[in-house]
N, C-alpha and C. Protein backbone atom coordinates (compact mmCIF):
# COMPACT_ATOMS: atom_id res chain seq x y z
N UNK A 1 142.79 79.37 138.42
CA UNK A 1 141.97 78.87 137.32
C UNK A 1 141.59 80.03 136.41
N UNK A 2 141.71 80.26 134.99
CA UNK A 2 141.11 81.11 133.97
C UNK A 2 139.87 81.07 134.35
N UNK A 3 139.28 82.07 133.81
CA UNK A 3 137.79 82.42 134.01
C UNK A 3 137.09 83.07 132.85
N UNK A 4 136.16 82.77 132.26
CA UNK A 4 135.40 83.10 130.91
C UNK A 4 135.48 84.65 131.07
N UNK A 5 135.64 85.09 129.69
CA UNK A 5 135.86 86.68 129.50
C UNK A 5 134.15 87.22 128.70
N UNK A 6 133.56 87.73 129.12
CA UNK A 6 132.62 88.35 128.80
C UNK A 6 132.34 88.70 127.18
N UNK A 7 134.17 89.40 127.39
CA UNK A 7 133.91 89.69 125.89
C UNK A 7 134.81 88.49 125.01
N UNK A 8 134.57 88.19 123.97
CA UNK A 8 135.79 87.56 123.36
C UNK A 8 136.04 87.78 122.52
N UNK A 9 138.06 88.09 122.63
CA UNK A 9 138.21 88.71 121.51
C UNK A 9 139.43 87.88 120.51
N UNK A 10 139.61 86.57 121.72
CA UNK A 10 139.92 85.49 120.32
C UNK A 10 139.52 84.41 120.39
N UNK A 11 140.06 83.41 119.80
CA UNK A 11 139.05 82.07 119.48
C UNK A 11 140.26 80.97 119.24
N UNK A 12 140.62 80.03 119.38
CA UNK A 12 141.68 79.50 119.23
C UNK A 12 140.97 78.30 117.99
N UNK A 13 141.44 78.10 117.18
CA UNK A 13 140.57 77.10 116.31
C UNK A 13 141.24 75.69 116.00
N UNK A 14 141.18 74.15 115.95
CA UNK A 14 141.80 73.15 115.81
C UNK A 14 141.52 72.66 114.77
N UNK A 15 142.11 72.39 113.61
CA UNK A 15 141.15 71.49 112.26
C UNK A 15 142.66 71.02 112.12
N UNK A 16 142.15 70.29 110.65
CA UNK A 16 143.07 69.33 109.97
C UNK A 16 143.65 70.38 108.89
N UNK A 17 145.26 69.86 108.86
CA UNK A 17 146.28 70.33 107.95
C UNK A 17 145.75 69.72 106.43
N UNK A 18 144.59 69.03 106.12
CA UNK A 18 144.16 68.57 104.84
C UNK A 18 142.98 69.08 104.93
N UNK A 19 142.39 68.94 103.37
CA UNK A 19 141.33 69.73 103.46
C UNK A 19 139.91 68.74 103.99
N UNK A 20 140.58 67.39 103.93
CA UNK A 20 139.52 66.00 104.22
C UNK A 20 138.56 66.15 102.72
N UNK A 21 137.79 64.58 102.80
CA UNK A 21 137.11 64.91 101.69
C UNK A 21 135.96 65.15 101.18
N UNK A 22 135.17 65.72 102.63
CA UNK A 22 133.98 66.54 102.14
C UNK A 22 134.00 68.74 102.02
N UNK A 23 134.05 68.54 101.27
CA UNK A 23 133.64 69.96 100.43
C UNK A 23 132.78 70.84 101.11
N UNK A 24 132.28 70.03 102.29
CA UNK A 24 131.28 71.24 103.82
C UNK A 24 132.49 71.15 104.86
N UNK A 25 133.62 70.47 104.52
CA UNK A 25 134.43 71.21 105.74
C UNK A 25 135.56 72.20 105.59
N UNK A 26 135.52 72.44 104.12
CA UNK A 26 136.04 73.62 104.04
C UNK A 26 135.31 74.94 104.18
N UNK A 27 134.10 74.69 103.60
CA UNK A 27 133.25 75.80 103.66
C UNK A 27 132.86 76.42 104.92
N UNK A 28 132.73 75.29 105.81
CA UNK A 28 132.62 75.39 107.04
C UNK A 28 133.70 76.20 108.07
N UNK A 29 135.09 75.66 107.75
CA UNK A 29 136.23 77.00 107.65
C UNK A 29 135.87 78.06 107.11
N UNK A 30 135.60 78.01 106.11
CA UNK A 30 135.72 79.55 105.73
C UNK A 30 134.61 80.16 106.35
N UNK A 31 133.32 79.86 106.60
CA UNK A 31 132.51 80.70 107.33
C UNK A 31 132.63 80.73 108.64
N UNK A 32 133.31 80.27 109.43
CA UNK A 32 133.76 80.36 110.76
C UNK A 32 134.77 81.60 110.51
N UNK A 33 135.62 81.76 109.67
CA UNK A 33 136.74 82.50 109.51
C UNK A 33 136.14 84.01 109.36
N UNK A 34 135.15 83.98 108.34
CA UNK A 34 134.65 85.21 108.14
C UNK A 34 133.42 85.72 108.77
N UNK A 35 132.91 85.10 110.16
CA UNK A 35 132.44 85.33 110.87
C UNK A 35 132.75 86.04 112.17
N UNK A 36 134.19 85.33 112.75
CA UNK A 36 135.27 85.76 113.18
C UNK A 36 135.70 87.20 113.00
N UNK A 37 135.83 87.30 111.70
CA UNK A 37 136.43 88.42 111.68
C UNK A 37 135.12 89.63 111.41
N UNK A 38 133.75 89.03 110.83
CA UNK A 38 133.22 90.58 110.83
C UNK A 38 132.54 90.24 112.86
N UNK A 39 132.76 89.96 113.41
CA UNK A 39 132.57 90.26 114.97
C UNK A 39 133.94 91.20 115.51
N UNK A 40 135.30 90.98 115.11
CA UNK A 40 136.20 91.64 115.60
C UNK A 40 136.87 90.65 116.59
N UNK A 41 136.73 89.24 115.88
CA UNK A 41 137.41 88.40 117.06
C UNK A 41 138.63 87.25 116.18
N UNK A 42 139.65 87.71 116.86
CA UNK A 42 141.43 87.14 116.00
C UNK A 42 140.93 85.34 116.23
N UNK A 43 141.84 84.76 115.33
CA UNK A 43 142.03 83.73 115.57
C UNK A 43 143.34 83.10 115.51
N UNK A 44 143.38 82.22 116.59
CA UNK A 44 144.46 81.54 117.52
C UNK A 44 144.44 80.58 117.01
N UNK A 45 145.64 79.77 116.39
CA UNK A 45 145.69 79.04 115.56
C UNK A 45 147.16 78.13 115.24
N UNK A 46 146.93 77.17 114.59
CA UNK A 46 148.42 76.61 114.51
C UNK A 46 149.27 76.56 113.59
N UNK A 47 149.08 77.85 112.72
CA UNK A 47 149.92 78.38 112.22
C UNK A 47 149.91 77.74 110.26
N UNK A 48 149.42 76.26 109.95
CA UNK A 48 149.17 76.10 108.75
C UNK A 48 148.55 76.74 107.72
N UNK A 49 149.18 76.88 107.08
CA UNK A 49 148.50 77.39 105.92
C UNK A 49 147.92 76.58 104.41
N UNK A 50 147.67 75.28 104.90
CA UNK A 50 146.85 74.32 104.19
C UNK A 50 145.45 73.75 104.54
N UNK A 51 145.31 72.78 103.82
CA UNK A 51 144.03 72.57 104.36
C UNK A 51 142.89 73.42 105.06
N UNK A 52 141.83 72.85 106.27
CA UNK A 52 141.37 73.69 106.36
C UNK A 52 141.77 74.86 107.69
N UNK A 53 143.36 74.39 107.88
CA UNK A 53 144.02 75.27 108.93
C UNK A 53 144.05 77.10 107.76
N UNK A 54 144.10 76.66 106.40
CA UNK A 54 145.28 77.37 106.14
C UNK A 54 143.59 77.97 105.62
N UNK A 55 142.55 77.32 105.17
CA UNK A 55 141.90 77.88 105.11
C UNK A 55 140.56 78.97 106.17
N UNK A 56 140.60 78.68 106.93
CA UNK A 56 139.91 79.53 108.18
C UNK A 56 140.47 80.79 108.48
N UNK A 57 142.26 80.82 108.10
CA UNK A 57 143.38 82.04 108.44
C UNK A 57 143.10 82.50 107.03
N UNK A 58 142.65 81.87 105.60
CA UNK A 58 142.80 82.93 105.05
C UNK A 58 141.46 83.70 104.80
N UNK A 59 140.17 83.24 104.93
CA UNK A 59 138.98 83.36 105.57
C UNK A 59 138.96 85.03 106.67
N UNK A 60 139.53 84.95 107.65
CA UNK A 60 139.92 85.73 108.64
C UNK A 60 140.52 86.71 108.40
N UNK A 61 141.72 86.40 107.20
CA UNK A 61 142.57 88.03 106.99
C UNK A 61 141.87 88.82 105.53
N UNK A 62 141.11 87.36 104.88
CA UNK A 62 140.46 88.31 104.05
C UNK A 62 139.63 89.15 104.08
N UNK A 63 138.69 89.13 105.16
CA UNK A 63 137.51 89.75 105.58
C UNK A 63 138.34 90.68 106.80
N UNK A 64 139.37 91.33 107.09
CA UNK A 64 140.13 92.33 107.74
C UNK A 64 140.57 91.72 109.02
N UNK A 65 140.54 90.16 109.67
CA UNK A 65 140.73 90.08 110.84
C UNK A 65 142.04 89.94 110.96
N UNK A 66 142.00 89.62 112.26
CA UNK A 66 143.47 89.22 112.82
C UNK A 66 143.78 87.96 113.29
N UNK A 67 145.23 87.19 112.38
CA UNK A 67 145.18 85.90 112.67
C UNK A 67 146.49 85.55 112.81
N UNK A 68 146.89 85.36 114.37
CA UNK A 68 148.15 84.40 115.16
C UNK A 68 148.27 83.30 115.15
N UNK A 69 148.88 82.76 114.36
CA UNK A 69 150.31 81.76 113.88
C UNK A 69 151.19 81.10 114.48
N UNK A 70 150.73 79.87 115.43
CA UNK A 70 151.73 79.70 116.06
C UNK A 70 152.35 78.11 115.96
N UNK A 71 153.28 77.93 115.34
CA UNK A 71 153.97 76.58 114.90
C UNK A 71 155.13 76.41 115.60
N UNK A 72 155.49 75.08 115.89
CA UNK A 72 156.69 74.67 115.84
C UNK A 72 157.72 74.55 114.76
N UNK A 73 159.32 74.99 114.55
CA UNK A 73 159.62 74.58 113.76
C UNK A 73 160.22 73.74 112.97
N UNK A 74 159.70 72.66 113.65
CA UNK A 74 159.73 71.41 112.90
C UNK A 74 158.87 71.16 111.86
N UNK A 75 157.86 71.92 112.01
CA UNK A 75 156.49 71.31 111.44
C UNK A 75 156.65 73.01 109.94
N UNK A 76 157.62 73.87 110.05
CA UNK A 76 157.38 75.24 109.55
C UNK A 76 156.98 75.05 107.63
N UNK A 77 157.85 73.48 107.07
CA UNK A 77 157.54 73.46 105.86
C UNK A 77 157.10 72.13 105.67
N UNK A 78 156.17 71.40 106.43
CA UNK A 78 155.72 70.21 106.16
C UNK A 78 153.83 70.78 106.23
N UNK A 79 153.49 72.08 107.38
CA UNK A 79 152.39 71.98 107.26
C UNK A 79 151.99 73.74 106.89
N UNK A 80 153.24 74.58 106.49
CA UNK A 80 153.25 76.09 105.66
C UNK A 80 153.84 76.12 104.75
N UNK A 81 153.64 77.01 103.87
CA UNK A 81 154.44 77.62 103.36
C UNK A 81 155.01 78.90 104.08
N UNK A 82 156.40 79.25 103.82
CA UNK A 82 157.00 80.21 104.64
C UNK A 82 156.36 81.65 104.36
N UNK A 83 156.65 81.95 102.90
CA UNK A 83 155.82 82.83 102.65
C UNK A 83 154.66 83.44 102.81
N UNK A 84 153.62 82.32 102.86
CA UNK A 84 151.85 82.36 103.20
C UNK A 84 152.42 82.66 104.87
N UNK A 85 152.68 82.44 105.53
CA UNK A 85 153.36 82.70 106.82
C UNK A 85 153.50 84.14 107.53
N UNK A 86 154.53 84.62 106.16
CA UNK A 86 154.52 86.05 106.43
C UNK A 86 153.40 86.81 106.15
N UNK A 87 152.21 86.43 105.91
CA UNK A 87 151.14 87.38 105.79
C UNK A 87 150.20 87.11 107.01
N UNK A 88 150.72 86.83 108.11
CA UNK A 88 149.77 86.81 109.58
C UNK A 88 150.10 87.67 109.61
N UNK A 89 148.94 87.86 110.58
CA UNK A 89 149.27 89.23 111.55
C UNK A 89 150.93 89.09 112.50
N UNK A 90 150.36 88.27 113.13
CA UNK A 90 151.37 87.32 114.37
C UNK A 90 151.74 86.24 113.88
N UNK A 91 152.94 86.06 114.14
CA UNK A 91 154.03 84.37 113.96
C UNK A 91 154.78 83.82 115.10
N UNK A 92 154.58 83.31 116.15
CA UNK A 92 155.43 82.55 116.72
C UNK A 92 155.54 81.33 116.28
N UNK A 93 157.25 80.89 116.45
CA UNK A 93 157.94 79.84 116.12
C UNK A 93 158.10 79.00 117.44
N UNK A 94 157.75 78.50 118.06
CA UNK A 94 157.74 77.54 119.11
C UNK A 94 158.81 76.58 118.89
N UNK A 95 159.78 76.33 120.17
CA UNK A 95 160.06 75.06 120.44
C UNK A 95 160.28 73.74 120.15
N UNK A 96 158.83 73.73 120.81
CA UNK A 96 158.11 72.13 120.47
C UNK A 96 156.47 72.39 120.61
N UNK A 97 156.05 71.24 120.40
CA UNK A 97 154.60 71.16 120.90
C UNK A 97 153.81 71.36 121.93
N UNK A 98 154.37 71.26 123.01
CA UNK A 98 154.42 71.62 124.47
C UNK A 98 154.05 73.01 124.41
N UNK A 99 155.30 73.71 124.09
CA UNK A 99 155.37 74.98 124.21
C UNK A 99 154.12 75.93 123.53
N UNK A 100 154.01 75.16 122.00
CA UNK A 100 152.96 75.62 121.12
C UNK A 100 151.28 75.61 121.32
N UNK A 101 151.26 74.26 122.19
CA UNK A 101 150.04 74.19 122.75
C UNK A 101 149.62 75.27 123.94
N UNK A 102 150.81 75.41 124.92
CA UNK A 102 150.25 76.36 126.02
C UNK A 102 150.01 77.46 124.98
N UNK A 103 151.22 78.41 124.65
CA UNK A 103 150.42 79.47 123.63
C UNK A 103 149.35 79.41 123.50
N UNK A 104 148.82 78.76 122.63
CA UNK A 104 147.31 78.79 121.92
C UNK A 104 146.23 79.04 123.26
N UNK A 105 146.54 78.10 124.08
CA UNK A 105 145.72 78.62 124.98
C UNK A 105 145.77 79.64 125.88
N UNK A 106 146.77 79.83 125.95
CA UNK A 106 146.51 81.11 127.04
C UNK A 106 146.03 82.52 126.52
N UNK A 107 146.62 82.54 124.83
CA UNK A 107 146.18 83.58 123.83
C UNK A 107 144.74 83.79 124.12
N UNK A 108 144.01 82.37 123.88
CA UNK A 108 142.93 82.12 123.41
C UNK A 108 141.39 82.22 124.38
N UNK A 109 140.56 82.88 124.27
CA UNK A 109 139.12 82.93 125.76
C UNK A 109 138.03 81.73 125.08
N UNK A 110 138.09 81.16 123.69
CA UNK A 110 137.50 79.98 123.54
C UNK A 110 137.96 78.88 122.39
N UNK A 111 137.77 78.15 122.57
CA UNK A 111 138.46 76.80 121.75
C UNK A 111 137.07 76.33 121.10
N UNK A 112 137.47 76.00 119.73
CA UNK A 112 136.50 75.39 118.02
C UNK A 112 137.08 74.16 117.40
N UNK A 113 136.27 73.30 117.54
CA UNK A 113 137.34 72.28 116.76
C UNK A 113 136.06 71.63 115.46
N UNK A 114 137.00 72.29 114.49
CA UNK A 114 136.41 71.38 113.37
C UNK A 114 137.19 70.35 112.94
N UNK A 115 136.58 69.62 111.56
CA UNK A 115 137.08 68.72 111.66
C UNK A 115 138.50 68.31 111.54
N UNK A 116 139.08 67.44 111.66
CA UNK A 116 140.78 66.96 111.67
C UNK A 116 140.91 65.50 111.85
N UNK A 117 142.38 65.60 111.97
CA UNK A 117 142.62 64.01 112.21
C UNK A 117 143.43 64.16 114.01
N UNK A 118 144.08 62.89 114.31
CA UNK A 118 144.70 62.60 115.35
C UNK A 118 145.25 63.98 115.89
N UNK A 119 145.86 64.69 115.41
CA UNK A 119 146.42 66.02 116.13
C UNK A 119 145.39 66.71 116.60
N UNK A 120 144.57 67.01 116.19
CA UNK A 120 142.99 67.97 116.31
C UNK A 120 142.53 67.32 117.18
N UNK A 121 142.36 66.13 117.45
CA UNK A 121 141.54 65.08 118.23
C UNK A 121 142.39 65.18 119.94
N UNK A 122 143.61 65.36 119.36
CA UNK A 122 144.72 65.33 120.90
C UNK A 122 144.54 66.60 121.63
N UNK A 123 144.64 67.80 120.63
CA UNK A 123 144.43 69.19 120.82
C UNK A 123 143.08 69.23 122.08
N UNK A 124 142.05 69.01 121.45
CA UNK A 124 140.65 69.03 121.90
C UNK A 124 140.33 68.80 123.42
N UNK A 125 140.81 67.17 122.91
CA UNK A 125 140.49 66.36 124.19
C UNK A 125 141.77 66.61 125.56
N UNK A 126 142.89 67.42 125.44
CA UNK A 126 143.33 67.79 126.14
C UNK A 126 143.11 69.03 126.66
N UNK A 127 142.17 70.03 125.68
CA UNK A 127 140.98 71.10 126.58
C UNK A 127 140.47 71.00 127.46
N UNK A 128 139.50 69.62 127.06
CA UNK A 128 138.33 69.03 127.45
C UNK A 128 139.43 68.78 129.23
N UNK A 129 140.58 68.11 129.18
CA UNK A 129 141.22 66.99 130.40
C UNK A 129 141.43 68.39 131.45
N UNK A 130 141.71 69.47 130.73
CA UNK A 130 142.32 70.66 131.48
C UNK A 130 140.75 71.44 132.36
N UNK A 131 139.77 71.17 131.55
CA UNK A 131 138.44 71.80 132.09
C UNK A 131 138.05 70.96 133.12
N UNK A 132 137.94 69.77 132.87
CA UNK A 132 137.79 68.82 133.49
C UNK A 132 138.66 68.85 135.29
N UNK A 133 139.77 68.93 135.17
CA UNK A 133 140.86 69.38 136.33
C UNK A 133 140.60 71.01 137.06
N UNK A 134 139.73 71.35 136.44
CA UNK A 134 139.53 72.80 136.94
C UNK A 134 140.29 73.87 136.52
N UNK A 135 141.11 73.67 135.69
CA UNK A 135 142.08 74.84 135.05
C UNK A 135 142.18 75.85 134.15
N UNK A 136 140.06 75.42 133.60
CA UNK A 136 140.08 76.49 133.03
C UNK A 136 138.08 76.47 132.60
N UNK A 137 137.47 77.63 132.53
CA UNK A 137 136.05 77.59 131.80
C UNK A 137 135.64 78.15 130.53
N UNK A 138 136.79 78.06 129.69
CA UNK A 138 136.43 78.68 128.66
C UNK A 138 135.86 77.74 127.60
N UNK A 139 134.77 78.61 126.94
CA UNK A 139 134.14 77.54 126.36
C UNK A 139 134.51 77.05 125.41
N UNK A 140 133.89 75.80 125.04
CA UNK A 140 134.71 75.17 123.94
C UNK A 140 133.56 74.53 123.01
N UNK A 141 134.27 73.95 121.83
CA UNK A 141 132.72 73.77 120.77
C UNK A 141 133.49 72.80 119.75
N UNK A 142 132.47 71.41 119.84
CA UNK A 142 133.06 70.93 118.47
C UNK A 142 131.75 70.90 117.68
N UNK A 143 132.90 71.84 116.06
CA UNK A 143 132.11 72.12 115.21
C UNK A 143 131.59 70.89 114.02
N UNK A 144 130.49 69.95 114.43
CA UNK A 144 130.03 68.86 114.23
C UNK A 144 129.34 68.80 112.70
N UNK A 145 130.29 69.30 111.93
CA UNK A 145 130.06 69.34 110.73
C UNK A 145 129.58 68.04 109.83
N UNK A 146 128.46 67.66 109.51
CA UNK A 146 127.64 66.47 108.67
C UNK A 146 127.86 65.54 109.69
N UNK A 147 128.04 65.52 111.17
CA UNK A 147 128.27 64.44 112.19
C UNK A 147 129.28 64.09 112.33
N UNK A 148 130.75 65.00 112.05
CA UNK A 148 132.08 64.23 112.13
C UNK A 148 132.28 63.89 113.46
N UNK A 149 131.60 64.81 114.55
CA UNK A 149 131.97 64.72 115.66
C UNK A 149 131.62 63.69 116.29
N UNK A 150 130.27 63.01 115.32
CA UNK A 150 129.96 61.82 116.37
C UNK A 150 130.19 61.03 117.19
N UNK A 151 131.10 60.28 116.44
CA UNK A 151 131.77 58.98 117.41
C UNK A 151 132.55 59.55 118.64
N UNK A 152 133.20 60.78 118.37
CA UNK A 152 133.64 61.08 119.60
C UNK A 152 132.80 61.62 120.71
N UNK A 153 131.24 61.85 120.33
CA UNK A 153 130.25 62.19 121.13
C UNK A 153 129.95 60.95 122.25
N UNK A 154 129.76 59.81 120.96
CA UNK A 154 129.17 58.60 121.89
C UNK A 154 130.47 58.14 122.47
N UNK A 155 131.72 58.14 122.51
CA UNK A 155 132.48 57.82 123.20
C UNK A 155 132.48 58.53 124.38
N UNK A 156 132.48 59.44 124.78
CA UNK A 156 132.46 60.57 125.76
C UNK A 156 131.63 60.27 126.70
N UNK A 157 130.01 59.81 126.02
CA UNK A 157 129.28 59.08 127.23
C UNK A 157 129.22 57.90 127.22
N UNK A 158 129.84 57.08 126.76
CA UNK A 158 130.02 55.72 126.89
C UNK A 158 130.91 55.71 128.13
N UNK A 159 132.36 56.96 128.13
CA UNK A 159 133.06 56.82 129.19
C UNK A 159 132.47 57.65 130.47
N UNK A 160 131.16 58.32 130.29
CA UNK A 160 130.63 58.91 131.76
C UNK A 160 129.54 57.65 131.82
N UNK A 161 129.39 56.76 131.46
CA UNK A 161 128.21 55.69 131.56
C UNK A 161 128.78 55.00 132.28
N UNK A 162 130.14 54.94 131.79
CA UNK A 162 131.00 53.78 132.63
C UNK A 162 131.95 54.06 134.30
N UNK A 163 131.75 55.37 134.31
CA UNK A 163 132.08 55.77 135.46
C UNK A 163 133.27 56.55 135.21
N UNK A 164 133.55 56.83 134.35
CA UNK A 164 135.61 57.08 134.05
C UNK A 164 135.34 58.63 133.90
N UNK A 165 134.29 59.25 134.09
CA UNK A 165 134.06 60.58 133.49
C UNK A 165 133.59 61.35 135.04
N UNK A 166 134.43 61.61 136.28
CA UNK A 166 133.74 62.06 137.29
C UNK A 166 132.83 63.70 137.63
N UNK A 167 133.63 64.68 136.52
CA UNK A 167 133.02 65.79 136.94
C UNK A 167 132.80 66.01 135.19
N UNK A 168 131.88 65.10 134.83
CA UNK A 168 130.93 65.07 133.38
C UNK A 168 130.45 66.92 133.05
N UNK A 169 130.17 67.22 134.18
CA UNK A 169 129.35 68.77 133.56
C UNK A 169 130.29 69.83 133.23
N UNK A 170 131.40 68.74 133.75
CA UNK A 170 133.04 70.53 133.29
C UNK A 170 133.28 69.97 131.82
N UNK A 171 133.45 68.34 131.61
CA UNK A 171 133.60 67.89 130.05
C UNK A 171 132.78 68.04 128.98
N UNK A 172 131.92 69.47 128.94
CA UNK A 172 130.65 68.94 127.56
C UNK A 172 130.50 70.59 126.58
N UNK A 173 131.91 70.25 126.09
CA UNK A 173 132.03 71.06 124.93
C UNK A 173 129.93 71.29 124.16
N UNK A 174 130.15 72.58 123.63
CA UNK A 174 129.19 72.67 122.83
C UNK A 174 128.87 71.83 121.63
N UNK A 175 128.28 71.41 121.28
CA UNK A 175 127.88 70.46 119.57
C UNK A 175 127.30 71.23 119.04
N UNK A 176 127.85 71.82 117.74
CA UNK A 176 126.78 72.69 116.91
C UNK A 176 126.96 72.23 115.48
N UNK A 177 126.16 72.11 114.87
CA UNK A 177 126.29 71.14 113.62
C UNK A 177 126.20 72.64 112.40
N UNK A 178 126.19 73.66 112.87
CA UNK A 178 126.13 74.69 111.67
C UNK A 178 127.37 76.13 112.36
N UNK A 179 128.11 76.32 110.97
CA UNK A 179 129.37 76.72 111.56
C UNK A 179 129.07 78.11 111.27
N UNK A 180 127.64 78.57 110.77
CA UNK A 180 127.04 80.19 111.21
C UNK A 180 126.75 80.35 112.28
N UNK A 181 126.36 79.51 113.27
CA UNK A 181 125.89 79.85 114.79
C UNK A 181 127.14 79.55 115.87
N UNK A 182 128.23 79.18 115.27
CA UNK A 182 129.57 79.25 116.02
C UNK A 182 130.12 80.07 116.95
N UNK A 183 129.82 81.32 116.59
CA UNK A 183 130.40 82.84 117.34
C UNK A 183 129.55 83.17 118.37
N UNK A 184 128.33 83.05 117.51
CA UNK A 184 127.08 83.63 118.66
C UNK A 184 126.57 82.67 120.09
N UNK A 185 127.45 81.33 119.58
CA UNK A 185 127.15 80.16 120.90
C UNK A 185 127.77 80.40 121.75
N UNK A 186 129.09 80.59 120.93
CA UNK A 186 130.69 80.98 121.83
C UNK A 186 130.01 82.41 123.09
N UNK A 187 129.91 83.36 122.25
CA UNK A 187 129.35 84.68 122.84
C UNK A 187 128.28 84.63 123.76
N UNK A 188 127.21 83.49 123.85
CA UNK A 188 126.57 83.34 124.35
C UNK A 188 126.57 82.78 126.08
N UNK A 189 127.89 81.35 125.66
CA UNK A 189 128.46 81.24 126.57
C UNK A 189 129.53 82.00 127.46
N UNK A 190 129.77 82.75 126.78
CA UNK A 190 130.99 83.84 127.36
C UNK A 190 129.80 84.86 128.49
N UNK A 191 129.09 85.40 128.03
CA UNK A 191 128.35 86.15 128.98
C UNK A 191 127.04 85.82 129.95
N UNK A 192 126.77 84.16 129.45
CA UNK A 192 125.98 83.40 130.20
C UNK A 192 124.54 83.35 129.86
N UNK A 193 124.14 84.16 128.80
CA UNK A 193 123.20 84.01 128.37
C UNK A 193 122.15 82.63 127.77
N UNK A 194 121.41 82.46 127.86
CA UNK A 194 120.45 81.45 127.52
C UNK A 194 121.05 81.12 126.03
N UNK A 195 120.90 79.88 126.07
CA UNK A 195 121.39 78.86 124.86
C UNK A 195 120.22 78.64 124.26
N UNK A 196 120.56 78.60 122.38
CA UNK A 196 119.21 78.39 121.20
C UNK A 196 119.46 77.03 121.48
N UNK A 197 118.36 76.12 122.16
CA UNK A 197 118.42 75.00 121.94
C UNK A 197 118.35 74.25 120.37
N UNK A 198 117.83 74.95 120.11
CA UNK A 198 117.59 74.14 118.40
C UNK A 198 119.31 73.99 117.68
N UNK A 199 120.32 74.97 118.01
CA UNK A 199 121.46 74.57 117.16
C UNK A 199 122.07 74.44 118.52
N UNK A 200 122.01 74.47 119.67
CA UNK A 200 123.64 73.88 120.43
C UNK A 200 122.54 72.17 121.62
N UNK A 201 123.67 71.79 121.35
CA UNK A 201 123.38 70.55 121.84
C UNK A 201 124.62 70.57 123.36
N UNK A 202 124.62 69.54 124.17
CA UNK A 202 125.48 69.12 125.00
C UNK A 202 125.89 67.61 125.38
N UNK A 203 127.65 67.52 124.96
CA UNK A 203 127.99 66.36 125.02
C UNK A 203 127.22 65.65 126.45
């Protein structure tokens, strides 16, 4: 089983290849991105360079960080440009999805999910299935920007209400509704320190 790293020095991040259509979830990228990088921590990522994938990576290299790229290439000109591409730090070309997903995680000592659609949502909740199985404690956080995360909150205990959720305390990603206290929750959990109740919540 992985085991939380004290220090962390990357972050694996999940959002949507669009920018969606509130105007706080880009912003919300970008200050995750440039938070990231003035701590000294890369981000692990899936390689888009649109939306607010493409925005968090450029967030990250603008402010000096370091940001790994990792796509399938099937997906190399439906969700990059090739060019914007070559300005990661790191590029792997994966396979398939399979392949692209382990990457990210094994790169990665904590997982962020802002907002997205169905891919982001699969990403996540197959964190969540892997923590859950014991395979891993690294922390994880959905970044609950104006409440996107909601419904998937109350679903989560709708399914530990109902019994379908047996080891509930390995499934409860962080909820933080402000994407300045992102790093320092992450960090917080990484070395075990006492949690600001006022910005982190638990699924």
């Amino acid at each position: 089983m992985n085991t939380p790293s004290a220090r962390i020095s990357s972050i694996c991040v999940y959002c949507g290849s669009q920018p969606g259509h509130d105007p706080a979830f880009r912003q919300a990228a970008e200050i995750l991105g440039r938070s990231m990088a003035g701590q000294g921590i890369g981000l692990v990522y899936g390689g888009g360079t649109r939306g607010l994938m493409g925005a968090v990576a450029e967030a990250v290299l603008s402010h000096g960080g370091k940001v790994t790229g990792i796509i399938p290439e099937f997906l190399m000109d439906k969700e990059a440009s090739r060019q914007e591409l070559g300005q990661l730090s790191e590029l792997h070309v994966t396979a398939d999805m399979h392949e692209r997903k382990h990457m990210m995680f094994e790169r990665s000592d904590a997982f962020v999910t802002l907002p997205g659609g169905i891919g982001t949502l699969e990403e996540i909740v197959e964190i969540m299935t892997w923590a859950q199985l014991g395979r891993h404690v690294k922390p994880m956080v959905l970044a609950n920007i104006n409440g996107f995360w909601d419904p998937l909150s109350a679903l989560i205990g709708h399914m530990r209400e109902a019994g379908f959720i047996h080891t509930g305390h390995l499934v409860r990603p962080l909820v933080i509704e402000s994407a300045e206290q992102i790093v320092p929750a992450i960090q917080a959990a990484a070395t075990g320190n006492g949690e600001d109740e006022t910005i982190i919540s638990k699924m």
